[in-house]
C-alpha atoms as a PDB file:
ATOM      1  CA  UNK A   1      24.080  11.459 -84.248  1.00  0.00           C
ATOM      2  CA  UNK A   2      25.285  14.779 -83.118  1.00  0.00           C
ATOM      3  CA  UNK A   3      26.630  15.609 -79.902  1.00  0.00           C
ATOM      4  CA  UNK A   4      23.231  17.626 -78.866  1.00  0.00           C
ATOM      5  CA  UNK A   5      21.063  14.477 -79.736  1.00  0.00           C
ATOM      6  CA  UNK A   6      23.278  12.412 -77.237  1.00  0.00           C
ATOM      7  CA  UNK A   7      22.884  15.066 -74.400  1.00  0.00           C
ATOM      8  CA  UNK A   8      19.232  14.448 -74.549  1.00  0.00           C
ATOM      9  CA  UNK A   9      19.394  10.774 -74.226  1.00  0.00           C
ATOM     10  CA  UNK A  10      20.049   8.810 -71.382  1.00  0.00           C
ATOM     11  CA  UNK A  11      23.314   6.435 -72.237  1.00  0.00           C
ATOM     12  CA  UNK A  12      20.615   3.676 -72.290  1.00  0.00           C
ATOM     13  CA  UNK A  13      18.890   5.134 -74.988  1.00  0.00           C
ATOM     14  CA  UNK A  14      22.190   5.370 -76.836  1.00  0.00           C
ATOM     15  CA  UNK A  15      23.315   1.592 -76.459  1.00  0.00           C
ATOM     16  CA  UNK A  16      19.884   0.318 -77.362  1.00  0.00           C
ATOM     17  CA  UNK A  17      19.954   2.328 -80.808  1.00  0.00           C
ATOM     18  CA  UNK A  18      23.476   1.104 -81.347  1.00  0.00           C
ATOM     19  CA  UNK A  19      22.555  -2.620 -80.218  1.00  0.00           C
ATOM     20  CA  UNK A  20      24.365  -2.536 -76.778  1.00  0.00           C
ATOM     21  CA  UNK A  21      26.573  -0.653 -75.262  1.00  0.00           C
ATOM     22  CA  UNK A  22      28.419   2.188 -75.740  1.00  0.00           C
ATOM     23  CA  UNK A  23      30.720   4.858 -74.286  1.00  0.00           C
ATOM     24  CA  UNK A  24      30.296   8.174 -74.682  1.00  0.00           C
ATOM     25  CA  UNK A  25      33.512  10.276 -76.007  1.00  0.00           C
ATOM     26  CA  UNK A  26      32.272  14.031 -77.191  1.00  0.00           C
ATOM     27  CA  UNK A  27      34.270  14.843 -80.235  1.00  0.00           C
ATOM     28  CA  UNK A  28      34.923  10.852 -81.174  1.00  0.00           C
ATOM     29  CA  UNK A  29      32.501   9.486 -83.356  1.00  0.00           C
ATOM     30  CA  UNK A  30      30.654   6.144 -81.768  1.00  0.00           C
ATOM     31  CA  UNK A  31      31.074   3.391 -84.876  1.00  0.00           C
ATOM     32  CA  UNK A  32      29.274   0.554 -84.752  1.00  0.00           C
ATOM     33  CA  UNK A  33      30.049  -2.760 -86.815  1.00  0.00           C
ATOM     34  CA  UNK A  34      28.176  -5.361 -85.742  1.00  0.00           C
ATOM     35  CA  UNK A  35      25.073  -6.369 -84.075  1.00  0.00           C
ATOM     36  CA  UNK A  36      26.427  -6.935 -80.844  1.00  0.00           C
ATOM     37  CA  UNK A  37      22.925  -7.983 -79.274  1.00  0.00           C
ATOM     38  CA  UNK A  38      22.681 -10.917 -81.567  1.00  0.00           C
ATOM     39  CA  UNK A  39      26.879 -11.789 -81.531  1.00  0.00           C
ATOM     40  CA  UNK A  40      25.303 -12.269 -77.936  1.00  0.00           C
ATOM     41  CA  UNK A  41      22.587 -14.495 -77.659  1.00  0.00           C
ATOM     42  CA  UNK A  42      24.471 -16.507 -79.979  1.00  0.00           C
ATOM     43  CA  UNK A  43      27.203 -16.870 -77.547  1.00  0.00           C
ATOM     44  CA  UNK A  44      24.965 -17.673 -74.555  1.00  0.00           C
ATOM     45  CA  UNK A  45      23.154 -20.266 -76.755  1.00  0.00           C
ATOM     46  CA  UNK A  46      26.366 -22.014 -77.487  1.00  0.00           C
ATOM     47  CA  UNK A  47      28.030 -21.611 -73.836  1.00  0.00           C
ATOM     48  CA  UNK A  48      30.939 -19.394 -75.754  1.00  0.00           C
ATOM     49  CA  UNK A  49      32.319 -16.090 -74.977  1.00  0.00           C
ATOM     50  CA  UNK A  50      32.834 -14.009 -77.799  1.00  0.00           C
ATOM     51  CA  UNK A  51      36.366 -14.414 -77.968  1.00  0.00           C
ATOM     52  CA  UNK A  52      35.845 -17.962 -78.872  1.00  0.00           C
ATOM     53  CA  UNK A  53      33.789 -17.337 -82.019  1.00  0.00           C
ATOM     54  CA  UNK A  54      35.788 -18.234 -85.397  1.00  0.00           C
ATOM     55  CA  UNK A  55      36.310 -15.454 -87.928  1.00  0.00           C
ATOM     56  CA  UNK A  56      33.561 -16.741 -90.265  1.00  0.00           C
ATOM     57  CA  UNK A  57      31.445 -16.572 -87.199  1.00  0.00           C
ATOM     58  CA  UNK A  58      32.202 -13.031 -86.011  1.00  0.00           C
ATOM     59  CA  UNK A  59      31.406 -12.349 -89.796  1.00  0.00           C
ATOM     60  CA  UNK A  60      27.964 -13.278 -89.663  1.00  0.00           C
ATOM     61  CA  UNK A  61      26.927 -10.313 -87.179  1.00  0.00           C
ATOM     62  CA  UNK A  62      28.535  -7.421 -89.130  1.00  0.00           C
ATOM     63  CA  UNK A  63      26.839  -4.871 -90.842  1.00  0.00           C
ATOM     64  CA  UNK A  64      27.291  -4.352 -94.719  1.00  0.00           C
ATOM     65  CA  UNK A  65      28.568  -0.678 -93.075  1.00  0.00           C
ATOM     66  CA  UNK A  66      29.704   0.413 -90.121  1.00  0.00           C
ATOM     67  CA  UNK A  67      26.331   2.372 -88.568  1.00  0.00           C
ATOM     68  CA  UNK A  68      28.227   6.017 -87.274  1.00  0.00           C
ATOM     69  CA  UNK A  69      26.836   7.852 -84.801  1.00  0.00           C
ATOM     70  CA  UNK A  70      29.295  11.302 -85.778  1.00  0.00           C
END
Protein backbone atom coordinates (compact mmCIF):
# COMPACT_ATOMS: atom_id res chain seq x y z
CA UNK A 1 0.00 0.00 0.00
CA UNK A 2 1.50 3.28 -0.88
CA UNK A 3 1.64 6.21 1.18
CA UNK A 4 -1.22 8.07 -1.07
CA UNK A 5 -3.62 5.01 -0.59
CA UNK A 6 -3.20 5.44 3.29
CA UNK A 7 -3.96 9.27 3.14
CA UNK A 8 -7.28 8.40 1.74
CA UNK A 9 -8.24 5.99 4.37
CA UNK A 10 -9.30 6.59 7.67
CA UNK A 11 -6.73 4.58 10.19
CA UNK A 12 -9.82 2.32 10.67
CA UNK A 13 -9.89 1.36 7.29
CA UNK A 14 -6.19 0.55 7.54
CA UNK A 15 -6.36 -1.81 10.72
CA UNK A 16 -9.36 -3.65 9.39
CA UNK A 17 -7.41 -4.57 6.03
CA UNK A 18 -4.43 -5.51 8.13
CA UNK A 19 -6.67 -7.50 10.77
CA UNK A 20 -6.41 -4.91 13.66
CA UNK A 21 -4.56 -2.31 14.41
CA UNK A 22 -1.99 -0.43 13.15
CA UNK A 23 0.18 2.70 13.40
CA UNK A 24 0.84 4.77 10.84
CA UNK A 25 4.76 5.66 10.18
CA UNK A 26 5.13 7.44 6.47
CA UNK A 27 8.30 6.11 5.02
CA UNK A 28 8.18 2.65 7.31
CA UNK A 29 6.54 -0.06 5.73
CA UNK A 30 3.40 -1.53 7.98
CA UNK A 31 4.26 -5.62 8.05
CA UNK A 32 1.87 -7.73 9.10
CA UNK A 33 2.48 -11.47 10.33
CA UNK A 34 -0.28 -12.77 11.78
CA UNK A 35 -3.94 -12.63 12.00
CA UNK A 36 -4.17 -10.69 14.96
CA UNK A 37 -8.14 -10.67 14.96
CA UNK A 38 -8.24 -14.39 15.33
CA UNK A 39 -4.79 -14.62 17.86
CA UNK A 40 -7.72 -12.63 19.63
CA UNK A 41 -10.81 -14.28 19.96
CA UNK A 42 -8.77 -17.16 20.71
CA UNK A 43 -7.42 -15.50 23.70
CA UNK A 44 -10.78 -14.22 25.00
CA UNK A 45 -12.20 -17.76 24.48
CA UNK A 46 -9.55 -19.24 26.65
CA UNK A 47 -9.41 -16.29 29.39
CA UNK A 48 -5.51 -15.75 28.15
CA UNK A 49 -3.72 -12.71 27.15
CA UNK A 50 -1.60 -13.11 24.34
CA UNK A 51 1.47 -13.21 26.14
CA UNK A 52 0.42 -16.43 27.62
CA UNK A 53 0.01 -18.33 24.34
CA UNK A 54 2.86 -21.12 23.79
CA UNK A 55 5.05 -20.82 20.70
CA UNK A 56 3.20 -23.60 18.82
CA UNK A 57 0.18 -21.55 19.60
CA UNK A 58 1.32 -18.12 18.41
CA UNK A 59 2.29 -20.30 15.29
CA UNK A 60 -1.04 -21.19 14.36
CA UNK A 61 -2.14 -17.44 13.49
CA UNK A 62 0.81 -16.55 11.20
CA UNK A 63 0.67 -16.05 7.73
CA UNK A 64 2.73 -18.30 5.24
CA UNK A 65 4.19 -14.41 4.49
CA UNK A 66 4.32 -11.49 6.12
CA UNK A 67 1.26 -9.31 4.24
CA UNK A 68 3.39 -5.63 3.57
CA UNK A 69 1.68 -2.73 3.26
CA UNK A 70 5.15 -0.70 1.60
Amino acid sequence: MHDESIREQTLDEVAEEAGGYVRYTPGVPLVVEADYRAMSRYCIERGITSDELTDEEYSLFLYDEPIVYA
